[in-house]
C-alpha atoms as a PDB file:
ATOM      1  CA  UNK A   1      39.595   4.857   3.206  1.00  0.00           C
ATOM      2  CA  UNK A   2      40.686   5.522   6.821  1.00  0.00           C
ATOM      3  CA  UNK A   3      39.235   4.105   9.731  1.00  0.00           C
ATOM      4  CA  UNK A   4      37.623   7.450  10.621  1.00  0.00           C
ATOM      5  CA  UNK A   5      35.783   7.742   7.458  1.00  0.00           C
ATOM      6  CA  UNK A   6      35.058   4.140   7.400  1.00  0.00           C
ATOM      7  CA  UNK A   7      33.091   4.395  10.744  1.00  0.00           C
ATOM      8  CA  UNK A   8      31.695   7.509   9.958  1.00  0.00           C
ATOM      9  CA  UNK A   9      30.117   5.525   6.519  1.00  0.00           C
ATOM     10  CA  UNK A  10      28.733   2.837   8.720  1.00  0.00           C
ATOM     11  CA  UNK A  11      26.994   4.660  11.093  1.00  0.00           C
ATOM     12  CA  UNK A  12      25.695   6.737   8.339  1.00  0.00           C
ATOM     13  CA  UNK A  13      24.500   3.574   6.460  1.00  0.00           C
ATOM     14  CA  UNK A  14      23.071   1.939   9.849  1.00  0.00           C
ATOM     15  CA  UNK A  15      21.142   5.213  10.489  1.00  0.00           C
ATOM     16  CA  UNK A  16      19.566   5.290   6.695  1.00  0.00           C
ATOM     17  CA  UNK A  17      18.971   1.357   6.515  1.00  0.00           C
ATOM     18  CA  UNK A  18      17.123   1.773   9.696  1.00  0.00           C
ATOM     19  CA  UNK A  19      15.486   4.884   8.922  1.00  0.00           C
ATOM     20  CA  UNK A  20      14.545   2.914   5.267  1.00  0.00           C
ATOM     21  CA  UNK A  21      13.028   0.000   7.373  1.00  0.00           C
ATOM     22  CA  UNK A  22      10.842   1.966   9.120  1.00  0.00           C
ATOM     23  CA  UNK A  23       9.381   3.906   6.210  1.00  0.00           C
ATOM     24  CA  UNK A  24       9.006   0.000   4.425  1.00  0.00           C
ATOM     25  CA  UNK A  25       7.169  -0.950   7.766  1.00  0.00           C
ATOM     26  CA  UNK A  26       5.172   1.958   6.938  1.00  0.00           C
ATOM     27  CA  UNK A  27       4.436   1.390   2.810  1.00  0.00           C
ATOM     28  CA  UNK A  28       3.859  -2.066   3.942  1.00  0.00           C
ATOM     29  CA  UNK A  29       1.331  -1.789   6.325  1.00  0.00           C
ATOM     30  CA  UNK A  30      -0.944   0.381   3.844  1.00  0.00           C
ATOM     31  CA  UNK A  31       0.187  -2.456   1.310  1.00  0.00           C
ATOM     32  CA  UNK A  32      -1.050  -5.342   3.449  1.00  0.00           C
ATOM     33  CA  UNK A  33      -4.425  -3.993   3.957  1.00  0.00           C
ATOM     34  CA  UNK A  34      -5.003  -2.539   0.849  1.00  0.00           C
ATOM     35  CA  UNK A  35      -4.481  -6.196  -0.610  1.00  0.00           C
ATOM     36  CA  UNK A  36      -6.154  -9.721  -0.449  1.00  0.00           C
ATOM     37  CA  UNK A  37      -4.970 -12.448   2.219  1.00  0.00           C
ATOM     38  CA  UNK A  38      -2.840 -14.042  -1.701  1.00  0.00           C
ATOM     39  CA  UNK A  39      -0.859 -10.953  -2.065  1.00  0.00           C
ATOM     40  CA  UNK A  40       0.384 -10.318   1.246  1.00  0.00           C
ATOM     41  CA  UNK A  41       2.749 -12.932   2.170  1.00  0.00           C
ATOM     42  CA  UNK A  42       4.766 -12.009  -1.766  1.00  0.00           C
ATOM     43  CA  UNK A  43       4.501  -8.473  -0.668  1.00  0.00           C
ATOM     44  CA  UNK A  44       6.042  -9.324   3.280  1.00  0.00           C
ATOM     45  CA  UNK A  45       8.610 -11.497   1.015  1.00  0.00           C
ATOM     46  CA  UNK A  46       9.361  -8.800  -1.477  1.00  0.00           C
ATOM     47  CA  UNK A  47       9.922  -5.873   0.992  1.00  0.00           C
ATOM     48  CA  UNK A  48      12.418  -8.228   3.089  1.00  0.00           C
ATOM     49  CA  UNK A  49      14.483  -9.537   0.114  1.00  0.00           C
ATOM     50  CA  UNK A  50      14.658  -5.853  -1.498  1.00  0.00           C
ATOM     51  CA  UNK A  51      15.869  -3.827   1.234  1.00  0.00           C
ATOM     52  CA  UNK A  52      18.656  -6.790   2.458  1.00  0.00           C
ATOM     53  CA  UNK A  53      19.909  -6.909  -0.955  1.00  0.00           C
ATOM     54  CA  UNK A  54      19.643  -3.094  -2.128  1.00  0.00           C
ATOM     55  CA  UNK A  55      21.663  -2.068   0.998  1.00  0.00           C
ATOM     56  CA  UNK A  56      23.975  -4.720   0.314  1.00  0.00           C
ATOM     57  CA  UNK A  57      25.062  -3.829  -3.307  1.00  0.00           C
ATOM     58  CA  UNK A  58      24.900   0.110  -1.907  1.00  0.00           C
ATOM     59  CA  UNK A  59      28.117  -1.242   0.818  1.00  0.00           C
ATOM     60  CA  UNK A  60      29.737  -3.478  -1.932  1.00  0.00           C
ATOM     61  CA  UNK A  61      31.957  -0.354  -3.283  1.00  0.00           C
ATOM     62  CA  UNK A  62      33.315   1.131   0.219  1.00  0.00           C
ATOM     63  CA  UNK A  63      32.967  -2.450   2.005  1.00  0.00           C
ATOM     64  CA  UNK A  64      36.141  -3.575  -0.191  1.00  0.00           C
ATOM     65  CA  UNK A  65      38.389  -0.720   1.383  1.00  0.00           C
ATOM     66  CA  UNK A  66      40.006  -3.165   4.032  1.00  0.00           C
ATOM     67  CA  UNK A  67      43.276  -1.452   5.526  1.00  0.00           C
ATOM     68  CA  UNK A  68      46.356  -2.537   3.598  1.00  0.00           C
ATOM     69  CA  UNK A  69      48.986  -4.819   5.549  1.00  0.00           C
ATOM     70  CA  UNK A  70      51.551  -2.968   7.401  1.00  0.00           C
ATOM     71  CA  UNK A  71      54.950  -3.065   4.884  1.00  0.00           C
ATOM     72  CA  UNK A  72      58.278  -3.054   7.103  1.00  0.00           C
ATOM     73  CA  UNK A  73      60.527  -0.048   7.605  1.00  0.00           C
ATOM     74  CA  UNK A  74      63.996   0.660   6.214  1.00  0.00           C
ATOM     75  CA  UNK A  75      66.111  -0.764   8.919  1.00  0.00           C
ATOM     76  CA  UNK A  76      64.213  -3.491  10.115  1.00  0.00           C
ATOM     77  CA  UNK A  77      64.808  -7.197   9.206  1.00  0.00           C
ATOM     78  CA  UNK A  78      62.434  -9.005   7.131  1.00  0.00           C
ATOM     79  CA  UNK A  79      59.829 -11.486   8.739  1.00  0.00           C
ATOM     80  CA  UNK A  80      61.106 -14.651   8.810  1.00  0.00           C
ATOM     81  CA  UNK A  81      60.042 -17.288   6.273  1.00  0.00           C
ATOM     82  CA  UNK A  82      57.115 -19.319   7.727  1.00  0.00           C
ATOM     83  CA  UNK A  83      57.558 -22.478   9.005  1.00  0.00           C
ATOM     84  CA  UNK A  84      57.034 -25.277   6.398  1.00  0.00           C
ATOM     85  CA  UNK A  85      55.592 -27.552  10.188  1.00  0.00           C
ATOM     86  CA  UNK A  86      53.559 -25.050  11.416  1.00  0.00           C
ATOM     87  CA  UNK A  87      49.810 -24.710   9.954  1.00  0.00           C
ATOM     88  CA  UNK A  88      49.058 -23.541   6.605  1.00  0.00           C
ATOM     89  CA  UNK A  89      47.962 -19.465   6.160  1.00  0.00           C
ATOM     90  CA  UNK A  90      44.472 -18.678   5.884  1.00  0.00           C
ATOM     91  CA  UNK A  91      43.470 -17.649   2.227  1.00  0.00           C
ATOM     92  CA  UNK A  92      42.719 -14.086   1.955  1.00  0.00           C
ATOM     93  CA  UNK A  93      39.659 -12.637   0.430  1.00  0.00           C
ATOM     94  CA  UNK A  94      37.459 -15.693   1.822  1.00  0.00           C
ATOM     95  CA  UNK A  95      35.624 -13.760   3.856  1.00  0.00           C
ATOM     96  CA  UNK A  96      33.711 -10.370   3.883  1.00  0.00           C
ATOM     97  CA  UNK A  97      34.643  -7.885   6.504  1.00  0.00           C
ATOM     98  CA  UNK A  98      32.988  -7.912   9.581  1.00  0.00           C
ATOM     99  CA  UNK A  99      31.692  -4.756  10.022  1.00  0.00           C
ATOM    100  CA  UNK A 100      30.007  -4.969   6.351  1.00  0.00           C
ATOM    101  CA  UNK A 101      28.585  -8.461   7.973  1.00  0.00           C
ATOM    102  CA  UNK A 102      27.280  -6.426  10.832  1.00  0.00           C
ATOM    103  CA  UNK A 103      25.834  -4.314   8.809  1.00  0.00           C
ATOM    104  CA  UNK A 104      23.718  -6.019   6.322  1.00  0.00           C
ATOM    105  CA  UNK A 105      22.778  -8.656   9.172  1.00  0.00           C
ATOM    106  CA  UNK A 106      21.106  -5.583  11.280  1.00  0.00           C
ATOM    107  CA  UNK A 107      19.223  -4.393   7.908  1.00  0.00           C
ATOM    108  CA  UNK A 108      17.777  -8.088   7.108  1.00  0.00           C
ATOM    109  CA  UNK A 109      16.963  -8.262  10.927  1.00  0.00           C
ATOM    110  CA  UNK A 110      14.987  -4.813  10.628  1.00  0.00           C
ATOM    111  CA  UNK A 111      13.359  -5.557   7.376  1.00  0.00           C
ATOM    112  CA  UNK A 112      12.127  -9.051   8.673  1.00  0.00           C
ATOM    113  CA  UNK A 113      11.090  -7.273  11.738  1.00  0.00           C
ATOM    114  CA  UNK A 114       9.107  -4.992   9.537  1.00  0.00           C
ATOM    115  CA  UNK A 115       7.482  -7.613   7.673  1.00  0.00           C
ATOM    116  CA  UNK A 116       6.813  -9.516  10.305  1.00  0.00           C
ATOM    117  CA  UNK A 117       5.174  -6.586  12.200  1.00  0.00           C
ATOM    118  CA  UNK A 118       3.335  -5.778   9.209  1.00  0.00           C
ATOM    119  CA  UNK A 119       1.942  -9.012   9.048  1.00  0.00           C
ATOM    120  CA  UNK A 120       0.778  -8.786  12.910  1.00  0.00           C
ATOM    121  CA  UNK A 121      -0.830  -5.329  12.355  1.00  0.00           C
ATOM    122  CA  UNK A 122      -2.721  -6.727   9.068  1.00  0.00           C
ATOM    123  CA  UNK A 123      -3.857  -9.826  10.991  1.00  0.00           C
ATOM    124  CA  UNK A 124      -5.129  -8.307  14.358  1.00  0.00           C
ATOM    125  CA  UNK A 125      -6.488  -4.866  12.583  1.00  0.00           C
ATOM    126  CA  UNK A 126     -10.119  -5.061  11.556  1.00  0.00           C
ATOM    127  CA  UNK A 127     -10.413  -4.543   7.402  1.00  0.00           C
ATOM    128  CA  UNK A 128     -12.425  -3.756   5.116  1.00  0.00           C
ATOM    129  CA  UNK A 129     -13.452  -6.009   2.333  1.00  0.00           C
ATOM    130  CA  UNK A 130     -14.080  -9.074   4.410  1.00  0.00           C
ATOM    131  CA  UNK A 131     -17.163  -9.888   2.490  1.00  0.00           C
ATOM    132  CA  UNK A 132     -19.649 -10.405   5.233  1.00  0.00           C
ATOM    133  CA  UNK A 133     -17.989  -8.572   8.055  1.00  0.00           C
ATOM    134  CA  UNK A 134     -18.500  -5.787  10.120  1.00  0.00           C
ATOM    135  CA  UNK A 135     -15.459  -3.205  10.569  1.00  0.00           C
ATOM    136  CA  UNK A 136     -15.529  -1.428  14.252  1.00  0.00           C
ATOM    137  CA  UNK A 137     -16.275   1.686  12.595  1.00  0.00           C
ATOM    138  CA  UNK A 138     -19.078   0.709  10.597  1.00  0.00           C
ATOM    139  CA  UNK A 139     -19.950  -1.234  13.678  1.00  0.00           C
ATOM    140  CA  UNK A 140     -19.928   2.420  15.714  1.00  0.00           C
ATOM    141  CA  UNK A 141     -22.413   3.793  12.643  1.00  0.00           C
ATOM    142  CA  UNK A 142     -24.659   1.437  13.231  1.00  0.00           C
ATOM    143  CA  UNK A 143     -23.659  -0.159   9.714  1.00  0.00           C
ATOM    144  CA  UNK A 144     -22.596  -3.526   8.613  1.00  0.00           C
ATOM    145  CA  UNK A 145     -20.862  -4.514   5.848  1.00  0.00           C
ATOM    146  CA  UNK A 146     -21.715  -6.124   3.376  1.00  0.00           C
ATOM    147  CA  UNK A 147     -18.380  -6.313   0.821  1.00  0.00           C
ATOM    148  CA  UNK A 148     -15.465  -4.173   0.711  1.00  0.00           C
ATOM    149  CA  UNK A 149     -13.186  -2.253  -1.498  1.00  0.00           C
ATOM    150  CA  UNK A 150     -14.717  -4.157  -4.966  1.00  0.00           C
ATOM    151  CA  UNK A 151     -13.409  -3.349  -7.698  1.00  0.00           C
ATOM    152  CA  UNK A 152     -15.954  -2.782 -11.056  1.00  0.00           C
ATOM    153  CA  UNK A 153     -16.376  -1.367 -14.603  1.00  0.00           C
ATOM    154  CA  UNK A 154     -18.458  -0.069 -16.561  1.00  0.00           C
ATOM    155  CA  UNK A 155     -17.751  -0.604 -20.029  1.00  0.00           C
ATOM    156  CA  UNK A 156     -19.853   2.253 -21.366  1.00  0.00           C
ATOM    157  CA  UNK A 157     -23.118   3.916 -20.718  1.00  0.00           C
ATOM    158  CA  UNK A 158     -25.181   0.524 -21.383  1.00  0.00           C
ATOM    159  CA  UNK A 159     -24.020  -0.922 -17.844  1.00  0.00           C
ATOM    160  CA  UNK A 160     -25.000  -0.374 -14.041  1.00  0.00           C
ATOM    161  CA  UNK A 161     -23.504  -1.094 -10.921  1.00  0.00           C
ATOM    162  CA  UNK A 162     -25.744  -3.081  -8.871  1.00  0.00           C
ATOM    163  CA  UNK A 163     -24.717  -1.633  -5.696  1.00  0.00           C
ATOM    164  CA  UNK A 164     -26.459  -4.312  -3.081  1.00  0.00           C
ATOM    165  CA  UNK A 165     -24.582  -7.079  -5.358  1.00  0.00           C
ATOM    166  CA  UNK A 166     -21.888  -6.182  -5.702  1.00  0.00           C
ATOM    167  CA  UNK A 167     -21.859  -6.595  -9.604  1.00  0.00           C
ATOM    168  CA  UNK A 168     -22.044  -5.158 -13.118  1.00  0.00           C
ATOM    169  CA  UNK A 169     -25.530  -5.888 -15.384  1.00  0.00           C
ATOM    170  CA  UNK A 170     -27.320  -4.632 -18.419  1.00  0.00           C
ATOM    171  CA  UNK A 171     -30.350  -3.328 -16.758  1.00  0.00           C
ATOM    172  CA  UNK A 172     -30.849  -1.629 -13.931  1.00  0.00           C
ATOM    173  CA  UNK A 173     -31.835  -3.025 -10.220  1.00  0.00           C
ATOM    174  CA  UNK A 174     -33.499  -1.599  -7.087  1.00  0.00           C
ATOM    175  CA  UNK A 175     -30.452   0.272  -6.457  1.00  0.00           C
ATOM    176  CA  UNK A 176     -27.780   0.588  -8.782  1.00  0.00           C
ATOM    177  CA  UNK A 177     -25.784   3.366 -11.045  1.00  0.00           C
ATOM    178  CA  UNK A 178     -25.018   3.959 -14.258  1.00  0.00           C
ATOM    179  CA  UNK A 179     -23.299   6.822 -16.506  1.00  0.00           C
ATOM    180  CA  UNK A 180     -24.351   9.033 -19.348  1.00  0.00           C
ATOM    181  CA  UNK A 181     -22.800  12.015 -21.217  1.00  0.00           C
ATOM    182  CA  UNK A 182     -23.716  14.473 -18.462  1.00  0.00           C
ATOM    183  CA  UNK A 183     -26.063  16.807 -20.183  1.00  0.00           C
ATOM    184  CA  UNK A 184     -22.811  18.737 -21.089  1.00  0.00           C
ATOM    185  CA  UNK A 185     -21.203  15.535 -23.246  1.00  0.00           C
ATOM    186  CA  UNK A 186     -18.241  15.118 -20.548  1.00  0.00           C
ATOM    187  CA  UNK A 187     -19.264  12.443 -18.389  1.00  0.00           C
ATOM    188  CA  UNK A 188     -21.118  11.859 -15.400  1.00  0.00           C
ATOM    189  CA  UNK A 189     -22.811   9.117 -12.772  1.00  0.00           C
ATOM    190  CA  UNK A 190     -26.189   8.519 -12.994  1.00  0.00           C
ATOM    191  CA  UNK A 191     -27.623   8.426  -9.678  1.00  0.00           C
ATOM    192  CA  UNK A 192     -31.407   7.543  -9.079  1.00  0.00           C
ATOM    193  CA  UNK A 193     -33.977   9.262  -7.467  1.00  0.00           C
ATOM    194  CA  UNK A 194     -34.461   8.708  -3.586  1.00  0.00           C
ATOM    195  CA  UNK A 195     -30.449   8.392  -3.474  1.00  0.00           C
ATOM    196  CA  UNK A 196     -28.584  11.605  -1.627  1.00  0.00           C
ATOM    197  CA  UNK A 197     -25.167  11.607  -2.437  1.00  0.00           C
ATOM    198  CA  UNK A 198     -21.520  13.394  -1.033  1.00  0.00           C
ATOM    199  CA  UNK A 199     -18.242  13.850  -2.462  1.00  0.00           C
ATOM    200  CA  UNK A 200     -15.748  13.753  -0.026  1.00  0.00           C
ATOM    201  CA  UNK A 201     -12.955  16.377  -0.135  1.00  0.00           C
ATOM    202  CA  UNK A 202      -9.666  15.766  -1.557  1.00  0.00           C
ATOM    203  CA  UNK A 203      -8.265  12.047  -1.490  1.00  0.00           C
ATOM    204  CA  UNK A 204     -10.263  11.417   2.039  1.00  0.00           C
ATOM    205  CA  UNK A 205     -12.521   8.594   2.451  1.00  0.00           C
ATOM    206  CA  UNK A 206     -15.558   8.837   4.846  1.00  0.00           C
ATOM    207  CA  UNK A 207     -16.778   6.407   7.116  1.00  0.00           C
ATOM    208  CA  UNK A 208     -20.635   4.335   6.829  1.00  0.00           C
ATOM    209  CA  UNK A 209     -21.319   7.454   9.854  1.00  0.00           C
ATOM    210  CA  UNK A 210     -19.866  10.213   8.070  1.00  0.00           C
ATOM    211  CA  UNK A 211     -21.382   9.225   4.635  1.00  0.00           C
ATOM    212  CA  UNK A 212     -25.191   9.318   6.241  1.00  0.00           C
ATOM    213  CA  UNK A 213     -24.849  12.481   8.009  1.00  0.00           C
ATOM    214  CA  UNK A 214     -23.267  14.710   4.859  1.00  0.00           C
ATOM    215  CA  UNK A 215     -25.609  12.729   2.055  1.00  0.00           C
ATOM    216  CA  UNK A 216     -28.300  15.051   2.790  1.00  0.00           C
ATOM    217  CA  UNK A 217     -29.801  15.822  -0.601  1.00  0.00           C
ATOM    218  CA  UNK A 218     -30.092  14.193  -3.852  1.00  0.00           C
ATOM    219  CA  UNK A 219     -27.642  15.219  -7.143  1.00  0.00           C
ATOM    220  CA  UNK A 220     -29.117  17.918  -9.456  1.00  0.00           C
ATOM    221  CA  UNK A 221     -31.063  16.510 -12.236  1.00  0.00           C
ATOM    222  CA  UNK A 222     -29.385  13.135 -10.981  1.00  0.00           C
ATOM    223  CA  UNK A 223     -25.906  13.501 -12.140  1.00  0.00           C
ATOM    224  CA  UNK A 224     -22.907  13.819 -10.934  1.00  0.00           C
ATOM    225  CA  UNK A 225     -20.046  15.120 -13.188  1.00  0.00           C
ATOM    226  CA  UNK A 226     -16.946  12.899 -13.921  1.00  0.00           C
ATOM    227  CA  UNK A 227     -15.274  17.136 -12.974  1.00  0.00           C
ATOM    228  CA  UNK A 228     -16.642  16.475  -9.392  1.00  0.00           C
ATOM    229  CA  UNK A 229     -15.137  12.765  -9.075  1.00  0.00           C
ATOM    230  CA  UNK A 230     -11.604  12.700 -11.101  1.00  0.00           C
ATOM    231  CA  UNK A 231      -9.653   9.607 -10.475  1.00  0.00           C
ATOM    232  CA  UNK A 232      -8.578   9.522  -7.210  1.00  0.00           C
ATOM    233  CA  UNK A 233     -11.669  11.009  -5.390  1.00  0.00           C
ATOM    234  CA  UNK A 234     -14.297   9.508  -3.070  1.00  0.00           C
ATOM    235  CA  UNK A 235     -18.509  10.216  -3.142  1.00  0.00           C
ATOM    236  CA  UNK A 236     -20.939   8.322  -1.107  1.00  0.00           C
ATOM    237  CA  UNK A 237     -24.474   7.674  -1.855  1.00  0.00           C
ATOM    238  CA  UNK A 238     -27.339   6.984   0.842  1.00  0.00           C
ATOM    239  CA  UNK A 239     -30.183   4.832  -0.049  1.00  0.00           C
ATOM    240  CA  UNK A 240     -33.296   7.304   1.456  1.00  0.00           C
ATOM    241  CA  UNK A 241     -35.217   4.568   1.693  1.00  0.00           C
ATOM    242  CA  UNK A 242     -33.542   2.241   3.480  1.00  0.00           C
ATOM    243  CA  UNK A 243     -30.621   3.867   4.514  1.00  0.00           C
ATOM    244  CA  UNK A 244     -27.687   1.616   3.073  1.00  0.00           C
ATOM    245  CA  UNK A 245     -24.288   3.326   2.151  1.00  0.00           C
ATOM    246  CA  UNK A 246     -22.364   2.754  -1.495  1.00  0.00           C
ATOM    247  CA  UNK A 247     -19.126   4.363  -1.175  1.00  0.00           C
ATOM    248  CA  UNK A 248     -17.329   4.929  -4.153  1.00  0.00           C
ATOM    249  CA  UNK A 249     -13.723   5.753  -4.954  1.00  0.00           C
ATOM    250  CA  UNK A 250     -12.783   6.480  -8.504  1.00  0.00           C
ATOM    251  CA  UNK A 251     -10.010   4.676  -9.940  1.00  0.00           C
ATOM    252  CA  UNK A 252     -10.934   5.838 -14.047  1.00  0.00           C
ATOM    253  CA  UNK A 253     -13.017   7.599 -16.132  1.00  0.00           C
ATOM    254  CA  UNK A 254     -13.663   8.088 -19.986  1.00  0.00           C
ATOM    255  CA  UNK A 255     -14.721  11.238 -21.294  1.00  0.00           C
ATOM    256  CA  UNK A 256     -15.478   9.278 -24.803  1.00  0.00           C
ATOM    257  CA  UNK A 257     -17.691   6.528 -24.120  1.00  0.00           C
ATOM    258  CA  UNK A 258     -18.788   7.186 -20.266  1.00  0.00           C
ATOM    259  CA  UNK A 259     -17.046   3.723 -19.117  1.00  0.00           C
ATOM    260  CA  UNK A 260     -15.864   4.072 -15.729  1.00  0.00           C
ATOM    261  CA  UNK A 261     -13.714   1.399 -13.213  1.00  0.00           C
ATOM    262  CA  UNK A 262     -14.084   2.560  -9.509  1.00  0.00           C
ATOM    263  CA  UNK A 263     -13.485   1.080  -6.073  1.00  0.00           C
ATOM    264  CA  UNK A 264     -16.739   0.413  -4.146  1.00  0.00           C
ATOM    265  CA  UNK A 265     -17.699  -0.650  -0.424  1.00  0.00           C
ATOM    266  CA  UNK A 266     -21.158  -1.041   0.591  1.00  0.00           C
ATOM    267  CA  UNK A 267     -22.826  -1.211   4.289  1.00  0.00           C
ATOM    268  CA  UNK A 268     -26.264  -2.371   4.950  1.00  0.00           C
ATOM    269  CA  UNK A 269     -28.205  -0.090   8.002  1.00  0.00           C
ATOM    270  CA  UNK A 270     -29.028  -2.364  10.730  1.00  0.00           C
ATOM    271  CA  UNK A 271     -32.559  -0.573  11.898  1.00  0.00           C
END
């Protein structure tokens, strides 16, 4: 490979390793605070090792092209034999090049920067899930919260979600949820009188604020069909009583047996 090709190749591969640590820092912010304090440090680890060593194997074909040593002309006397006193040659191939050095040093430096960054954003940024805690936008409602991105399941129709728990049971509580067949034998959430509800649109997830103001009227006959709430999609319910927020984020559904596994986050109203 000539040396124009070769640079062109480098700055090409400096450009996309760059561009690639950027988009990691990216994937692992979202990662970082979508996962518990035990996670994060494998995931900061993981991200850093990946991208040094996928970029690395990526340069290990075209790295190898060094320029071949100059071979001497017709006419011109051969070098002279080296001198048996003076200091012994180098071996060759002990050593990578130095702009594939360059190279994969600059993408290790950007991924730990990225990981470290990450790590920064995820400790300084207010989360939610810190049982306990109040996030600055729940804060802003005039919520707090109480526990944060749980996960639960409901085996079948038999179990509720106790919603001010935080937990799964075989009866119901002062405020919970449950599923049945629907009334049309597909699957729906059970949702108890004096409890308004909202499904948010698309994969959006409202706020403690938003929840309250759009959960403005309780579900027909109670339900709400597993049609409304695929996998994927977020509802709210508001406690009319007492004004506490359950949101809800469905992760699974079964048509069969009405079990259901979703991700829930509940805020207590501070009167």
């Amino acid at each position: 490979m000539d040396a124009g090709r070769r640079r062109a190749v480098v700055l090409l591969a400096t450009l996309g390793t760059f561009g690639a640590a950027l988009a990691g820092l990216y994937a692992l912010t979202g990662l970082w605070l979508a996962h518990d304090a035990a996670d994060r440090w494998a995931i900061a680890i993981a991200f850093a090792v990946a991208a040094s060593g996928a970029v690395d194997k990526a340069m290990t074909p075209w790295a190898a092209h060094v320029p071949a040593a100059a071979t001497p002309s017709e006419g011109e006397p051969p070098d002279a034999p080296p001198d048996p006193s003076g200091p012994e040659p180098e071996p060759s191939g002990g050593r990578r090049p130095p702009t594939r050095d360059r190279v994969v040093t600059a993408v290790v430096t950007a991924a730990i920067t990225a990981a470290v960054s990450g790590i920064v954003y995820g400790a300084l940024t207010p989360k939610a899930g810190g049982g306990g805690t109040a996030s600055a936008a729940a804060a802003s409602d005039g919520y707090t919260l109480v526990y944060g991105h749980r996960t639960l399941s409901l085996k079948d129709y038999d179990y509720f979600f106790d919603l001010r728990a935080g937990r799964v049971g075989r009866s119901e509580t002062a405020w919970s949820v449950s599923t049945d067949a629907g009334g049309d034998g597909n699957g729906a959430f059970e949702v108890q009188p004096l409890t308004a509800a909202y499904v948010a649109p698309g994969k959006t997830t409202p706020s403690a604020g938003q929840c309250a103001a759009k959960a403005t009227r309780h579900p027909a006959k109670g339900w709400i069909h597993f049609r409304q709430v695929p996998p994927g999609r977020t509802f709210c319910l508001r406690d009319t009583t007492s004004g506490d927020i359950a949101v809800l984020t469905v992760i699974d559904v079964d048509h069969g047996n009405y079990a259901t596994t979703d991700d829930i986050t509940y805020y207590r109203h501070r009167s």
